[in-house]
Protein backbone atom coordinates (compact mmCIF):
# COMPACT_ATOMS: atom_id res chain seq x y z
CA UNK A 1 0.00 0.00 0.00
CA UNK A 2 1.92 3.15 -1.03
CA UNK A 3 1.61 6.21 1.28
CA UNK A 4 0.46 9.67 0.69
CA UNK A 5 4.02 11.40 1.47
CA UNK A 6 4.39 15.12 2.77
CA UNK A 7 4.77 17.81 0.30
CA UNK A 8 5.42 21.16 0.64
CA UNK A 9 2.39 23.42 -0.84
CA UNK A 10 -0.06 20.14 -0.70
CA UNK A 11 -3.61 21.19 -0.20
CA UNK A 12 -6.10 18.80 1.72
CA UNK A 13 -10.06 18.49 1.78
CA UNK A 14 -11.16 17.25 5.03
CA UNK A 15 -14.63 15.99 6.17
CA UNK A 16 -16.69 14.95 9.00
CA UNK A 17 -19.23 12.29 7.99
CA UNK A 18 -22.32 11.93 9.58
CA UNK A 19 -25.84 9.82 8.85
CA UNK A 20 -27.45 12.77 6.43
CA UNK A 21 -24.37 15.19 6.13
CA UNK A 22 -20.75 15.97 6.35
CA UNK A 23 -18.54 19.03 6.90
CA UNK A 24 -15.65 19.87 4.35
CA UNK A 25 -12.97 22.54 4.99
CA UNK A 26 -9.46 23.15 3.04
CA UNK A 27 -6.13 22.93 4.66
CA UNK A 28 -3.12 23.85 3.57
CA UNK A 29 0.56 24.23 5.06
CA UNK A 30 0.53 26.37 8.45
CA UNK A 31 -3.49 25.85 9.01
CA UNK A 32 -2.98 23.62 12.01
CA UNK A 33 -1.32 27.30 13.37
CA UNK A 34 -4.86 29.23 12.96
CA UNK A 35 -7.85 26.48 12.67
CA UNK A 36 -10.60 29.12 12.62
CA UNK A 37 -8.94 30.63 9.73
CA UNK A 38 -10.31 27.06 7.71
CA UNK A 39 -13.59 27.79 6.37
CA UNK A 40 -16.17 24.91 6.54
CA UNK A 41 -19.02 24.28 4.50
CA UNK A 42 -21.97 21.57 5.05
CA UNK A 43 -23.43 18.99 2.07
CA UNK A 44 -25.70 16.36 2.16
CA UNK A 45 -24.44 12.95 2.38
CA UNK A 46 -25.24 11.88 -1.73
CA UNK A 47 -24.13 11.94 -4.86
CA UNK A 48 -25.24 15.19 -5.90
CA UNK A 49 -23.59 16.80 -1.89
CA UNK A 50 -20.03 15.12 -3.02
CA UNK A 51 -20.53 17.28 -6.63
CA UNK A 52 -21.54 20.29 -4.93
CA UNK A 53 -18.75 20.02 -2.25
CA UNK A 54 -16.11 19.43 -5.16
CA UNK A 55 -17.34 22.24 -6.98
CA UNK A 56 -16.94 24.39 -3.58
CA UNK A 57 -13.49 23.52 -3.71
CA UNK A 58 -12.42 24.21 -7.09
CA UNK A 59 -13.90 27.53 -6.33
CA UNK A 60 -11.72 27.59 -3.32
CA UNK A 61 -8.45 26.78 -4.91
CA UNK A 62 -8.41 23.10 -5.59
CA UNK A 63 -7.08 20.18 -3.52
CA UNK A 64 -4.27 17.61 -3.87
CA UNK A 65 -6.61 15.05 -1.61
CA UNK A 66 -9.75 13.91 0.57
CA UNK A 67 -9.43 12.85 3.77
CA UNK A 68 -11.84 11.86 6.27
CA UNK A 69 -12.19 9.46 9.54
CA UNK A 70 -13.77 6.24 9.19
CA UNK A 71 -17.12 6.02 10.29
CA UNK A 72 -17.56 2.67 8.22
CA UNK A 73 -20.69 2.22 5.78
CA UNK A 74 -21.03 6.41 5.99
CA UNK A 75 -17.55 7.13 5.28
CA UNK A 76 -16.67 4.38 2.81
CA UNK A 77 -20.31 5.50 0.31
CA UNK A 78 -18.97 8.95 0.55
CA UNK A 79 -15.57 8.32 -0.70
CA UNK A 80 -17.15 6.15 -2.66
CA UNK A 81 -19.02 9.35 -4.16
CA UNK A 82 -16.13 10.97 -4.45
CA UNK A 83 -14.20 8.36 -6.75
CA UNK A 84 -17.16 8.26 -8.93
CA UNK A 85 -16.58 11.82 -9.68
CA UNK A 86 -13.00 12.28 -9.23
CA UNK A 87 -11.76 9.20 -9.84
CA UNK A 88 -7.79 11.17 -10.44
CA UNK A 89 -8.15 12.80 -6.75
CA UNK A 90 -6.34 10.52 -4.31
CA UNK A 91 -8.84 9.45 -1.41
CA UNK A 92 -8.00 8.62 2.23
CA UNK A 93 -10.02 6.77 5.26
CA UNK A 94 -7.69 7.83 8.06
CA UNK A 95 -7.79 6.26 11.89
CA UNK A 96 -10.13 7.65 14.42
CA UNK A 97 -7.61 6.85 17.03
CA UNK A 98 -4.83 8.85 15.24
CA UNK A 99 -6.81 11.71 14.50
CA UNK A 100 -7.54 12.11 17.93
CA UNK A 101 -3.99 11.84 19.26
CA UNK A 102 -3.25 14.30 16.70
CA UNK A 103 -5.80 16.78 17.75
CA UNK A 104 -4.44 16.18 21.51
CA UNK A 105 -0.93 17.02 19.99
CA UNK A 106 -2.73 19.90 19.10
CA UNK A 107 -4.21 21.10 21.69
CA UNK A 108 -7.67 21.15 21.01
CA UNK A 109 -10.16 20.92 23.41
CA UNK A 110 -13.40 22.16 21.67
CA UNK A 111 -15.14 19.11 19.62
CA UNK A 112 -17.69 20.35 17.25
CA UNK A 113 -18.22 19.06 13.73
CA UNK A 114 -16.52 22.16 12.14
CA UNK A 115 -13.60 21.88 14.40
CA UNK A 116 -13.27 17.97 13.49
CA UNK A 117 -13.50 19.09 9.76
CA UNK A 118 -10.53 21.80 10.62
CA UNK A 119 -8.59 18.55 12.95
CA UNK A 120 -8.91 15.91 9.82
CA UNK A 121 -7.73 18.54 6.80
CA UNK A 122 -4.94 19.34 8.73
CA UNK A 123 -4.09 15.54 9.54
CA UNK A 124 -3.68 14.71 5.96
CA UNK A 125 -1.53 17.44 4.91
CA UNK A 126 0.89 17.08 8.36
CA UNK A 127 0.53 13.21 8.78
CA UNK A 128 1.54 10.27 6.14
CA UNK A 129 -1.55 8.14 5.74
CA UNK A 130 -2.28 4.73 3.41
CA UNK A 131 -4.85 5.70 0.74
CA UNK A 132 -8.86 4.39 0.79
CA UNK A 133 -9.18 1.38 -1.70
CA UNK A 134 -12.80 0.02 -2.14
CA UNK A 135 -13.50 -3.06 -1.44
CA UNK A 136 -15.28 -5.28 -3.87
CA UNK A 137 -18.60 -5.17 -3.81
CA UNK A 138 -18.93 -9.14 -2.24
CA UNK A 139 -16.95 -7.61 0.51
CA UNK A 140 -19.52 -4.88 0.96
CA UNK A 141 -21.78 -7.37 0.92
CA UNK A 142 -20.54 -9.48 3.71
CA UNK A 143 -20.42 -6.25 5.69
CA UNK A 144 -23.73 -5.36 5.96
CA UNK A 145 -24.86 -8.79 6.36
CA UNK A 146 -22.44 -9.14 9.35
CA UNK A 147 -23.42 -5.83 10.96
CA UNK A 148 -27.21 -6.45 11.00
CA UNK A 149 -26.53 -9.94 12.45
CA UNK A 150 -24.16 -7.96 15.23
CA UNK A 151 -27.53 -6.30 15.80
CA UNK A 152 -30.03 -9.09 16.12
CA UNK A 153 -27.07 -10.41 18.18
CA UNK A 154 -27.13 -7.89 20.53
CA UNK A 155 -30.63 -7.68 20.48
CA UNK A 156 -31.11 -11.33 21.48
CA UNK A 157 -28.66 -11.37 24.33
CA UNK A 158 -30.17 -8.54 26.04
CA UNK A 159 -33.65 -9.78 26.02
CA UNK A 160 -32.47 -12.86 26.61
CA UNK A 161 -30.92 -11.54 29.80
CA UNK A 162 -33.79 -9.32 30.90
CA UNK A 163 -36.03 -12.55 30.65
CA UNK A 164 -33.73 -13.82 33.35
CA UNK A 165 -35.37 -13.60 36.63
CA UNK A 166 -38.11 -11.42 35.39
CA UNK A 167 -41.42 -11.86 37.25
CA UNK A 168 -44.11 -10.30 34.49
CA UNK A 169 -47.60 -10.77 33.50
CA UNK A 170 -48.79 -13.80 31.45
CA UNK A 171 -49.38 -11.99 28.40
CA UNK A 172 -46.04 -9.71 28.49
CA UNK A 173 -44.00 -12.63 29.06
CA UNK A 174 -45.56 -14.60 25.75
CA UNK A 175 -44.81 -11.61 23.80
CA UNK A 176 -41.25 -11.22 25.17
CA UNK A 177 -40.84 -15.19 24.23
CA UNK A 178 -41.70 -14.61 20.91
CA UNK A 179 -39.55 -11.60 20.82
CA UNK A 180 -36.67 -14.11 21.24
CA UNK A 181 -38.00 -16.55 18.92
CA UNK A 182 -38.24 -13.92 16.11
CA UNK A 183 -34.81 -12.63 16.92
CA UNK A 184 -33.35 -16.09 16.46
CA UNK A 185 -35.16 -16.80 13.65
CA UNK A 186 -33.77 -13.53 11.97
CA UNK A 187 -29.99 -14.51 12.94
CA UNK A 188 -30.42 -17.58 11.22
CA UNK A 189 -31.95 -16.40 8.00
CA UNK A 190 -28.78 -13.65 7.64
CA UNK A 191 -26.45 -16.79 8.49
CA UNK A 192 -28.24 -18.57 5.18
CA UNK A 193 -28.32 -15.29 3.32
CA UNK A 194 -24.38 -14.68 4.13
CA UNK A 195 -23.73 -18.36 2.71
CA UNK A 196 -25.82 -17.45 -0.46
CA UNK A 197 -23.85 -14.54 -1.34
CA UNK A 198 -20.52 -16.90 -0.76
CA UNK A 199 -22.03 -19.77 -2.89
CA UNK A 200 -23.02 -17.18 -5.41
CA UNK A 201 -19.40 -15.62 -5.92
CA UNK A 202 -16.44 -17.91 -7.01
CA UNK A 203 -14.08 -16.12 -6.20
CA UNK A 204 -15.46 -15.27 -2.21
CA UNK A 205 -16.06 -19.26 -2.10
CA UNK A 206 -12.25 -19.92 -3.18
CA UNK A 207 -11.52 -17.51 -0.62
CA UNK A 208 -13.81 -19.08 1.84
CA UNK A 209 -12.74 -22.16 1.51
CA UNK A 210 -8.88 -21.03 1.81
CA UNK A 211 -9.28 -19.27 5.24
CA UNK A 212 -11.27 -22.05 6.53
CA UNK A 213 -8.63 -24.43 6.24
CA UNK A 214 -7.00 -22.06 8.93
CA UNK A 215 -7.45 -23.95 12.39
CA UNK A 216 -9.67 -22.10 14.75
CA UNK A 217 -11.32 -20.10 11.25
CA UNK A 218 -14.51 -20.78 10.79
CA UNK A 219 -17.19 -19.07 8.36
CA UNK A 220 -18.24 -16.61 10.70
CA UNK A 221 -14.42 -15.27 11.76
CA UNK A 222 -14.00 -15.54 7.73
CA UNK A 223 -16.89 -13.13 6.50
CA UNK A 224 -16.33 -10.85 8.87
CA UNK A 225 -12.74 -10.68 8.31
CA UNK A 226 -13.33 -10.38 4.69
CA UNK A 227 -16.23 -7.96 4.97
CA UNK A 228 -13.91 -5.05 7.00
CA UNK A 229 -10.68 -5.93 6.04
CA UNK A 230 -11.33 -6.29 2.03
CA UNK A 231 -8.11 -7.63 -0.11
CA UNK A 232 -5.50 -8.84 2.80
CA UNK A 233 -2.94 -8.88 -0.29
CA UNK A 234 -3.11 -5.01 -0.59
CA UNK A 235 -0.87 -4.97 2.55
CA UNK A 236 2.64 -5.31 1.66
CA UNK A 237 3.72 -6.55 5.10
CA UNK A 238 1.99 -8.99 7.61
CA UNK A 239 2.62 -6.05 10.19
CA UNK A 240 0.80 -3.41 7.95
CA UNK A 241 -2.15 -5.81 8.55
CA UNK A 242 -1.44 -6.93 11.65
CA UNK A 243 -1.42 -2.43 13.01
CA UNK A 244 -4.62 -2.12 10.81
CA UNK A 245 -6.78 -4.58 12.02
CA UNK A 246 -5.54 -3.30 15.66
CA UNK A 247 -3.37 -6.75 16.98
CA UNK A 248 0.48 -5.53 16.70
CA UNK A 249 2.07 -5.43 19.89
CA UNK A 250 2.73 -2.24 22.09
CA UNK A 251 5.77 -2.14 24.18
CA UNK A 252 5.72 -0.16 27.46
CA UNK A 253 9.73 0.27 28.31
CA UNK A 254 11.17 3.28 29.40
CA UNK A 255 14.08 3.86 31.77
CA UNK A 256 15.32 1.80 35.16
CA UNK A 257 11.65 2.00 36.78
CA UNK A 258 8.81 1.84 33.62
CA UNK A 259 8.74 -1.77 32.59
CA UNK A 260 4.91 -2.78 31.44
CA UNK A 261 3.62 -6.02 29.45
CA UNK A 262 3.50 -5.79 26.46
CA UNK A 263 -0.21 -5.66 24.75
CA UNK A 264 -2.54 -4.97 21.81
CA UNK A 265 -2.27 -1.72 20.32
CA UNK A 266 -6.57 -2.16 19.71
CA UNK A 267 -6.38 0.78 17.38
CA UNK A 268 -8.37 -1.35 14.69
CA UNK A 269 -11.44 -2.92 14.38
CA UNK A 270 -13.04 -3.96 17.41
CA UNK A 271 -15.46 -6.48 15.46
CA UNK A 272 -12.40 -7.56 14.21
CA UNK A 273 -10.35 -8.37 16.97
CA UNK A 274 -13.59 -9.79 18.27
CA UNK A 275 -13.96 -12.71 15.53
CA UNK A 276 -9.56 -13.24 15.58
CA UNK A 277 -10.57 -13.67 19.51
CA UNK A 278 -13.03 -16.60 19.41
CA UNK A 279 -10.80 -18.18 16.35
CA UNK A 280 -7.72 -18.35 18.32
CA UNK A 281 -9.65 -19.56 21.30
CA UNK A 282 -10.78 -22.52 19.34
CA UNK A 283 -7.22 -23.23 17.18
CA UNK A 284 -5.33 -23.42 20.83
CA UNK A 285 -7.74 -26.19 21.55
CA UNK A 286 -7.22 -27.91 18.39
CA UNK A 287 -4.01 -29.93 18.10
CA UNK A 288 -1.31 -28.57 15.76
CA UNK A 289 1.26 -25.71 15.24
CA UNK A 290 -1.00 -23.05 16.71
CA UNK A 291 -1.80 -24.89 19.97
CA UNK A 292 2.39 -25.66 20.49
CA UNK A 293 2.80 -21.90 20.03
CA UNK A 294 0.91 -21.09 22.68
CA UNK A 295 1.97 -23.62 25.39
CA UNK A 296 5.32 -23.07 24.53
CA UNK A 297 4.66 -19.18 24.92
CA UNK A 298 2.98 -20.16 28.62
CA UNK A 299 6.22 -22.38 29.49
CA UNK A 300 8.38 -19.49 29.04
CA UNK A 301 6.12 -17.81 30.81
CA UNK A 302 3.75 -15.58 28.87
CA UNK A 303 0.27 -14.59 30.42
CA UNK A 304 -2.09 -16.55 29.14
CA UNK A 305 -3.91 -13.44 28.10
CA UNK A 306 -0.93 -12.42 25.99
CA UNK A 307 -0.07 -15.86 24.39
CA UNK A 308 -3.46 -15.93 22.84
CA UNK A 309 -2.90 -12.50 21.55
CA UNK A 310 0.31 -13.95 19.66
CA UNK A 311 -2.24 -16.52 18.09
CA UNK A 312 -4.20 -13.90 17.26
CA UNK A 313 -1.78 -11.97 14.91
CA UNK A 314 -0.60 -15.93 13.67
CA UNK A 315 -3.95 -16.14 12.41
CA UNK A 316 -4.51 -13.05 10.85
CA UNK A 317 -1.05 -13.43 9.14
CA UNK A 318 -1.67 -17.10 7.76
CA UNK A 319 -4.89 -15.26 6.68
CA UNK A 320 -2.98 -13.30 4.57
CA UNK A 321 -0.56 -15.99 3.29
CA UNK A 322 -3.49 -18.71 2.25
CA UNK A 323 -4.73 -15.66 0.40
CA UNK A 324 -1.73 -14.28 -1.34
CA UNK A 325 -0.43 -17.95 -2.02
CA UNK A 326 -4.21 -19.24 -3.21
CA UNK A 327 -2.71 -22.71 -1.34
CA UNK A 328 -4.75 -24.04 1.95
CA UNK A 329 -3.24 -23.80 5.11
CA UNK A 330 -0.44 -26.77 5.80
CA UNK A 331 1.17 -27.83 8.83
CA UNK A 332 4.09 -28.69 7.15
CA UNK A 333 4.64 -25.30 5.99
CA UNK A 334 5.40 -23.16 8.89
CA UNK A 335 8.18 -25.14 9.99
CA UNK A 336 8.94 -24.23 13.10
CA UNK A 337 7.83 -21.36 13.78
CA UNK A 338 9.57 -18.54 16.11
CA UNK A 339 7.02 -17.38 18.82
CA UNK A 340 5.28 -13.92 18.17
CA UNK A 341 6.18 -11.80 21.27
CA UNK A 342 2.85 -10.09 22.28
């Protein structure tokens, strides 16, 4: 993934996405001195807002690149706007997390939509950032499913847990049973519905099938991973991938007296992390290369907590290497493998 390098003079259109709008504003070298002095405008979230907003800018001088936080589905359609109409003007889905550091660095303390407009255009022109590349539209497809499921999910488990000890009426408790019903019912036809759209793509069911053979992987880590992460081959380096989808390590060390464990940067995707979480819990059950990893990690003693992070980041890297290889996960193949420290 090549980087958008500094450059002196380099212009920057940032914006704040929301559910119906977003804020733009144009920043250029020295802005991050004087924020008020950006001027921010407000479009609707469509098609025709992204034209009107790039017309703005022209007006204002032009820009050398768009760059906005991710806010997932919201920000992804808008850059996805943007493409359609400037397909030449480099795009970029920067980290929440960063931006926010950077606005610390900053010192701002007043968070407003304009002022987050003012925060991100200065990011891109001050900060090096990886540009946005759409994922295909499968992908997209595997997102959505996974995020209305997350939903039901959520739903489910929460009346599920208000049912618990609940002393109601008759009536109100039939309805709240068939609440439950109807939420399971609906988790089960986007589980069907998410295999349709696999069976229905060749190329997502070669995927599929290649993750899978991952221990611990199973269809749900594998859509999910799919569905936010996109094309793990874009990534040059396992530990571009690893930082993205928030599992790289993060070393506390400073000094005679600051000495902290290592842990997980969790800058990326929660959901993410989530579905990596419940795959390595199941490969370090399983026997194989991934379950000696982690004992041996334990033996030289490794929290238990931390060890299963290392599996984590294994698993998203042989992720990566079924994928770029096109070959099913083998045993044989990793050798022997040096221990991630975590």
């Amino acid at each position: 993934m090549e980087k958008f390098e500094q450059a002196n003079g380099r212009r920057v259109l940032g914006t704040d996405v929301a559910l119906e709008k977003f804020d733009a504003g144009i920043a250029g070298p020295g802005s991050s001195e004087n924020l008020r002095s950006i001027k921010v405008r407000t479009f609707p979230r469509t098609l025709e807002g992204a034209g009107q907003c790039l017309e703005w800018m022209d007006l204002a001088g032009g820009a050398d690149a768009i760059v906005m936080e991710a806010t997932g589905y919201y920000s992804r359609e808008l850059m996805g706007f943007f493409h359609q109409l400037r397909p030449n003007l480099p795009g970029f889905i920067a980290n929440p997390y960063l931006i926010k550091r950077y606005a610390e660095g900053l010192g701002v303390r007043t968070k407003t939509d304009a002022q987050d407009t003012r925060v991100i255009a200065c990011y891109g022109v001050e900060r090096k950032i990886h540009p946005f590349r759409e994922h295909p539209p499968e992908h997209q497809e595997l997102q959505r499913l996974n995020k209305d499921r997350d939903a039901l999910m959520e739903m489910l488990l929460s009346e599920q847990a208000r049912a618990l000890g609940a002393v109601r009426n008759a009536t109100a408790q039939k309805v709240h049973e068939r609440l439950i019903q109807e939420l399971k019912q609906g988790i089960k036809d986007l589980d069907q519905e998410l295999r349709r759209v696999v069976k229905t793509c060749e190329s997502l069911e070669k995927q599929m099938d290649l993750l899978v053979s991952i221990p611990g992987v199973g269809f749900r880590t594998a859509t999910v991973s799919l569905g936010l992460l996109g094309d793990f081959t874009q990534f040059e380096r396992g530990r571009q991938l690893s930082s993205f989808a928030g599992t790289a390590p993060k070393l506390k060390d400073s000094g005679k007296t600051v000495h902290g464990r290592t842990v997980m940067v969790k800058r990326g995707n929660s959901r993410v992390r989530k579905a990596l979480y419940m795959a390595a819990m199941a490969a370090v059950r399983l026997e194989g290369p991934l379950r000696r990893i982690y004992l041996d990690l334990i033996a030289k003693g490794k929290a238990k907590k931390s060890a299963l992070g290392a599996i984590m980041r294994r698993i998203l890297l042989l992720m990566r290497a079924v994928l770029k290889s096109g070959l099913p996960f083998d045993p044989a193949r990793m050798g022997k493998p040096q221990p991630a420290v975590s």
